[in-house]
Protein backbone atom coordinates (compact mmCIF):
# COMPACT_ATOMS: atom_id res chain seq x y z
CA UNK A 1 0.00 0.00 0.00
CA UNK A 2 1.57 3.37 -1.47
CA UNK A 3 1.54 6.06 1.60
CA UNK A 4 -0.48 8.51 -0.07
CA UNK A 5 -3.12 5.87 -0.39
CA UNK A 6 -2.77 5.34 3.59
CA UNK A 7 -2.66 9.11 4.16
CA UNK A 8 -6.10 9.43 1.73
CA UNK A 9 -7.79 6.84 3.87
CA UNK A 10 -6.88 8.51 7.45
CA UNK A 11 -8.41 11.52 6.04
CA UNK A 12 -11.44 9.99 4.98
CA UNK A 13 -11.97 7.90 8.24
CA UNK A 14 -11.34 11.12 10.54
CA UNK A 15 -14.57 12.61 8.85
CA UNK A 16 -16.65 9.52 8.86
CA UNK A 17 -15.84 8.51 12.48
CA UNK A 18 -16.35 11.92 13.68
CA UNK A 19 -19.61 11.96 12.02
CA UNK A 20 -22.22 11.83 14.93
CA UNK A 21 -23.51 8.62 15.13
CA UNK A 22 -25.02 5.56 17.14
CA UNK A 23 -21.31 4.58 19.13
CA UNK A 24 -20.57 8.35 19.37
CA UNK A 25 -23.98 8.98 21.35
CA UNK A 26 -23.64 6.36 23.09
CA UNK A 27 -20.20 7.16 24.49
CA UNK A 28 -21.02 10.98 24.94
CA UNK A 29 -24.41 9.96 26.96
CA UNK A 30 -22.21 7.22 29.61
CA UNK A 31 -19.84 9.93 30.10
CA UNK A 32 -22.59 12.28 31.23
CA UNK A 33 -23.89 9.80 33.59
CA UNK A 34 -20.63 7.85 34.43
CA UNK A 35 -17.46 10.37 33.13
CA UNK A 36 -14.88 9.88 30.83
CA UNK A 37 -13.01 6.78 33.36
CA UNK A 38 -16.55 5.22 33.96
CA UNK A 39 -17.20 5.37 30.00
CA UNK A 40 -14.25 3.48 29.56
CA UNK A 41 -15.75 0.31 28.91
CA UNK A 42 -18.72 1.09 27.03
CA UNK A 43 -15.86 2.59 24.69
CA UNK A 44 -14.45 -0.81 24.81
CA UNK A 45 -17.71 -2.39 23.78
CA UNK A 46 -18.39 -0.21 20.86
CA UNK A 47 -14.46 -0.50 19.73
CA UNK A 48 -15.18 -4.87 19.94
CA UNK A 49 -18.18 -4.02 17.50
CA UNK A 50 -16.40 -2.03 15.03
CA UNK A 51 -13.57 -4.42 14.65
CA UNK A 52 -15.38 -7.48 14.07
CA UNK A 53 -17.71 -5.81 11.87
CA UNK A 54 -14.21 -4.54 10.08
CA UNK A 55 -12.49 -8.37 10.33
CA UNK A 56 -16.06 -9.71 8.75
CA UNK A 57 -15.74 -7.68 6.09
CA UNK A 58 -12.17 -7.96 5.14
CA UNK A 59 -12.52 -11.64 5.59
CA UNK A 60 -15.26 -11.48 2.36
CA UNK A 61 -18.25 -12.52 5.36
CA UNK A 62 -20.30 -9.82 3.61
CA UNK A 63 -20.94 -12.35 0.59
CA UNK A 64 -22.88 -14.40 3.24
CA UNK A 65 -25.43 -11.60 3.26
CA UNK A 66 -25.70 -11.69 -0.82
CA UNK A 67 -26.09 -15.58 -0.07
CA UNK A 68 -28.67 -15.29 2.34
CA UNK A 69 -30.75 -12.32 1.34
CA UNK A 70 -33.52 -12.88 3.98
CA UNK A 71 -30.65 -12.48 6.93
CA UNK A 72 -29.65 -9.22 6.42
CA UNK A 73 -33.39 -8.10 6.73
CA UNK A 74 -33.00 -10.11 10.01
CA UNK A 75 -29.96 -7.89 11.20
CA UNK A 76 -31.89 -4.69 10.47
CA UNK A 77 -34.77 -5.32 11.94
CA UNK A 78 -32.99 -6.36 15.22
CA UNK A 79 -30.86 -3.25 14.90
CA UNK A 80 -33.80 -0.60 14.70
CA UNK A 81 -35.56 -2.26 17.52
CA UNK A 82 -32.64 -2.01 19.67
CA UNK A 83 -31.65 1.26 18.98
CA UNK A 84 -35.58 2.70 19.07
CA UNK A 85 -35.47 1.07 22.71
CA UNK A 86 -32.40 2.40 23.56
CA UNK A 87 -34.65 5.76 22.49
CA UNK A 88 -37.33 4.68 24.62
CA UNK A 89 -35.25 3.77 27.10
CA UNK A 90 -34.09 7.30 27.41
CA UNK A 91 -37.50 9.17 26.71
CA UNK A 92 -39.20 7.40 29.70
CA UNK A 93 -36.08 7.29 32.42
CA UNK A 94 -35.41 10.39 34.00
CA UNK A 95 -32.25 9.32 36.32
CA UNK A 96 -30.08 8.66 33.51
CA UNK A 97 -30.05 8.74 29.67
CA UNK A 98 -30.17 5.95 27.08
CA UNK A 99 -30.00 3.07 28.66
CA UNK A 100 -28.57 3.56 31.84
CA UNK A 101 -30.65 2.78 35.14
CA UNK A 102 -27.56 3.16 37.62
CA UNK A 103 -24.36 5.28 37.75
CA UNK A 104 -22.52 2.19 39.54
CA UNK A 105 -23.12 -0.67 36.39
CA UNK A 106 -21.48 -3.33 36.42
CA UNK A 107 -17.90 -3.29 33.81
CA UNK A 108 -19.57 -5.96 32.12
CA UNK A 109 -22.94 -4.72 31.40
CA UNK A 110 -21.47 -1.67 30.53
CA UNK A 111 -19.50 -3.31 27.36
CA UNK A 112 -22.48 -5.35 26.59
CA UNK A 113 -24.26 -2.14 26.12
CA UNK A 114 -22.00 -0.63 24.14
CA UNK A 115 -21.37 -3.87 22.08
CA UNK A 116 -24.73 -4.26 21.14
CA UNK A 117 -24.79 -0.80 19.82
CA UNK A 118 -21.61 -1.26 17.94
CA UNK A 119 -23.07 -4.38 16.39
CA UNK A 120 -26.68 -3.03 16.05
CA UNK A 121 -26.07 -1.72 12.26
CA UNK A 122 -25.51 -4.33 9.86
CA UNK A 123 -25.26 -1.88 7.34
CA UNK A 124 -21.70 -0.79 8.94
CA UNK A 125 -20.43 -4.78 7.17
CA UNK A 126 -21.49 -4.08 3.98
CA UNK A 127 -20.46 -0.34 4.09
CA UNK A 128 -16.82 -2.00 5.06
CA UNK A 129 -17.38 -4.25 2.65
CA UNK A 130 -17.31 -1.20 -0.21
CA UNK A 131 -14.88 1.06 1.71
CA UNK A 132 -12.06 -0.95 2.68
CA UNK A 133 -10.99 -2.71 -0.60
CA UNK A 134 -10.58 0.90 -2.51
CA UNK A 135 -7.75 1.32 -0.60
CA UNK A 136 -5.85 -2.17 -1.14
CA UNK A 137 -3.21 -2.54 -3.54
CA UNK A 138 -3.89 -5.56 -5.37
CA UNK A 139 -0.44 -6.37 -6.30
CA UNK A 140 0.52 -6.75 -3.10
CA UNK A 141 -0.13 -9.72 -0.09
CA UNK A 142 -3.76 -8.02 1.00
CA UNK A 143 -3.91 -9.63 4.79
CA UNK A 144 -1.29 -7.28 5.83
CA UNK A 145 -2.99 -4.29 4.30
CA UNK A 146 -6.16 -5.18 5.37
CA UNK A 147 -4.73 -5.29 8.95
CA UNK A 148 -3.22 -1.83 9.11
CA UNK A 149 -6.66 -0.79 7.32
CA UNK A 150 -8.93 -1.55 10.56
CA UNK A 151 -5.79 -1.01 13.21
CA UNK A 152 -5.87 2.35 11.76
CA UNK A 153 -9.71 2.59 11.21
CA UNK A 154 -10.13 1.42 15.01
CA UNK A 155 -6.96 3.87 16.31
CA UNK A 156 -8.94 6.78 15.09
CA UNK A 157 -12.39 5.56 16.28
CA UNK A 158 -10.54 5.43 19.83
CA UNK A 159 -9.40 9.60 19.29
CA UNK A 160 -13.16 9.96 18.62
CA UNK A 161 -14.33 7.88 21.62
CA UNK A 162 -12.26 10.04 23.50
CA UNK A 163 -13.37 13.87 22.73
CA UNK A 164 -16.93 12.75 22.98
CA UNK A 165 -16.42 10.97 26.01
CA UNK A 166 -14.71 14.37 27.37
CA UNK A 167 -17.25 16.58 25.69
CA UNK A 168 -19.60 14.67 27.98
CA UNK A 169 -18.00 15.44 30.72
CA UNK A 170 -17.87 19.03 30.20
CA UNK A 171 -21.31 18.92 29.81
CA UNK A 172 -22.52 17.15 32.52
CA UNK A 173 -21.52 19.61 34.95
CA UNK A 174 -24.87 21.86 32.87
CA UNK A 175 -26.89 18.76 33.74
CA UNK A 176 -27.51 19.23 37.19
CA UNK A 177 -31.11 20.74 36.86
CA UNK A 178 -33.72 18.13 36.64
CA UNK A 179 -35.59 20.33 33.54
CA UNK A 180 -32.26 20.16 31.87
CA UNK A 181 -31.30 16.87 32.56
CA UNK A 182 -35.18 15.55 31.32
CA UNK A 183 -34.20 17.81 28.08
CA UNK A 184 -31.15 15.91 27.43
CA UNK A 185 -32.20 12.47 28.36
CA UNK A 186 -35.68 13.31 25.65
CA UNK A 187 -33.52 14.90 23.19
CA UNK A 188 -30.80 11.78 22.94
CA UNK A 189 -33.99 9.26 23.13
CA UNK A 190 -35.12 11.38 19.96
CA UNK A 191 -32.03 10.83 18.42
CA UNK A 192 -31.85 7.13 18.76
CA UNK A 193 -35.08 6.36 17.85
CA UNK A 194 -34.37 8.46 14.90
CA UNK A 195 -31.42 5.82 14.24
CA UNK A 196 -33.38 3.12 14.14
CA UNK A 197 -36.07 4.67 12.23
CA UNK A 198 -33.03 5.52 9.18
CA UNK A 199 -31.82 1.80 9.71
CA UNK A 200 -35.37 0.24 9.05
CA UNK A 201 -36.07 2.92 6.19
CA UNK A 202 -32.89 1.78 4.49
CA UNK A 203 -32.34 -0.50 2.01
CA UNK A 204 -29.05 -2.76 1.28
């Protein structure tokens, strides 16, 4: 892999995993409730997502979906309704947002959480699928390249985690007030449901 064609693909990853999304809420909500340290393993969670969706899709497991046509329906569906729960979750629970119940979760649950909304859009495999491969130099062994591809991919994903997860620090401390609190907890259930409502609207 030439580095200009390395270079190209840092560039293009720092947009797209900046791009507000599902793992990026989810990180900047835990942090509110938890902070940056407590967030850690949610982080984690979402990171474990991302890379095996990454490894899947380098590893050509993306041609199972083509295969299978019905499953990737499956995965979608499963994805909006977590993710529109996750909403719900947060709409209806006033002592934390999304879907946290208790400022002293367990590590475990914690990952789990953030796993599950890592792995919660299937579309992220076939997007992988499309994205990863421009970059490859065919004339060269691709395992290696593939490798530094999601290393890379996942190092920068990690910088995100982290400025969200301190952003949501910062902004806990204007959290305090119950009205404001309810307006953040409704406005981030908004948002997720709004996830899952793009995820079940889309189309492969």
């Amino acid at each position: 892999m030439a580095l200009h064609g390395w270079l190209l693909f840092v560039a293009a990853v720092v947009v797209l995993c900046g791009t507000p999304g599902p793992n990026m809420l989810h990180v900047l909500t835990r942090s509110v409730a938890l902070g940056w340290r407590g967030s850690l393993p949610a982080m984690a969670g979402c990171l474990t997502a991302l890379v095996a969706v990454l490894a899947a899709s380098a590893a050509g497991l993306a041609a199972v979906l083509t295969a299978v046509p019905g499953l990737f329906d499956v995965l979608r569906y499963a994805g909006a309704a977590y993710l529109a729960w996750l909403g719900f979750r947060a709409w209806t629970t006033r002592s934390a947002p999304v879907d946290i119940g208790s400022t002293e979760l367990p590590r475990a649950r914690l990952f789990r959480g953030g796993f599950l909304v890592g792995i919660s859009n299937p579309k992220l495999l076939l997007f992988a699928t499309a994205f990863l491969p421009q970059f490859v130099d065919r004339t060269q062994p691709q395992a290696p390249q593939f490798a530094l591809l999601v290393a890379t991919f996942a190092l920068v994903e990690c910088l995100w985690y982290g400025a969200y997860a301190l952003g949501g620090t910062s902004l806990a401390r204007h959290l305090t007030r119950p009205g404001v609190r309810r307006w953040f907890d409704r406005a981030t259930g908004g948002i997720f449901i709004g996830f899952g409502t793009a995820l079940l609207a889309a189309r492969a």
